[in-house]
Protein backbone atom coordinates (compact mmCIF):
# COMPACT_ATOMS: atom_id res chain seq x y z
CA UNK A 1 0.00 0.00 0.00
CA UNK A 2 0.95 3.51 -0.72
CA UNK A 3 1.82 5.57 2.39
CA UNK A 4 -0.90 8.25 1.11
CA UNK A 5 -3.99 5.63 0.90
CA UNK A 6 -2.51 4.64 4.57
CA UNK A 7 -2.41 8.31 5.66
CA UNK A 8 -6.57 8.51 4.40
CA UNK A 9 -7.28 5.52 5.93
CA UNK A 10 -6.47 6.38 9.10
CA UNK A 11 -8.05 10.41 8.78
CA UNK A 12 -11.18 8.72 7.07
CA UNK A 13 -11.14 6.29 10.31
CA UNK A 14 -10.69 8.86 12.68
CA UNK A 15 -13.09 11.02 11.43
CA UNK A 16 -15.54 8.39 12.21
CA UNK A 17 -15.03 7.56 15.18
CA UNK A 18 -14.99 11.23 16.07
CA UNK A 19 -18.57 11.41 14.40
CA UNK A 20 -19.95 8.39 16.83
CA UNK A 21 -19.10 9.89 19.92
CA UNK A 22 -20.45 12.77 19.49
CA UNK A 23 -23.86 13.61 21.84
CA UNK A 24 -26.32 12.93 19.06
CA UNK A 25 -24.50 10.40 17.08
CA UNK A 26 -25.22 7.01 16.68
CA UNK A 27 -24.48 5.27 20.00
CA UNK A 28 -26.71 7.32 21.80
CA UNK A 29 -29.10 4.72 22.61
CA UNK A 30 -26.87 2.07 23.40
CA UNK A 31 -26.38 3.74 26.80
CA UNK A 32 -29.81 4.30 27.07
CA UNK A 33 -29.72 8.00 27.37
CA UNK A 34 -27.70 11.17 25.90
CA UNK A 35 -27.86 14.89 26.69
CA UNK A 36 -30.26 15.48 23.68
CA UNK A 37 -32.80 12.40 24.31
CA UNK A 38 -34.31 9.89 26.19
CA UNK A 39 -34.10 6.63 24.51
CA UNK A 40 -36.82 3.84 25.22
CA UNK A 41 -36.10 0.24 25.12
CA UNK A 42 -37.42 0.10 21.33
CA UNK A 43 -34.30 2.40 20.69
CA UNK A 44 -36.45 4.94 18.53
CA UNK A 45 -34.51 8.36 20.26
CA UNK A 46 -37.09 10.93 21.73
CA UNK A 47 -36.01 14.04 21.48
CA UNK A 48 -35.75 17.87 21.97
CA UNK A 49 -38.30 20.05 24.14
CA UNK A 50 -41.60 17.89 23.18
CA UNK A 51 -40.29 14.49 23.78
CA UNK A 52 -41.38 13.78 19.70
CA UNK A 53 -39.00 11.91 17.41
């Protein structure tokens, strides 16, 4: 492999993971809750002020 395609590999994979953990990303209802919404055991997020998804 070219150094460069290993060099956007790891950005591109970084980037990700960065994007995940985020409050609001993905894995937000695999702890149940985040800042931003309650998640119910059906793991459809409610969110924001009105508890609507």
């Amino acid at each position: 492999m070219s150094p460069k395609l290993i060099f956007a590999l790891i950005l591109f994979l970084a980037a990700a993971t960065i994007i995940v953990a985020q409050p609001g990303g993905r894995s937000d209802c695999r702890t149940g809750t985040s800042a931003a919404c309650h998640c119910p055991r059906n793991y459809k997020p409610v969110c924001g002020t009105n508890k609507q998804t």
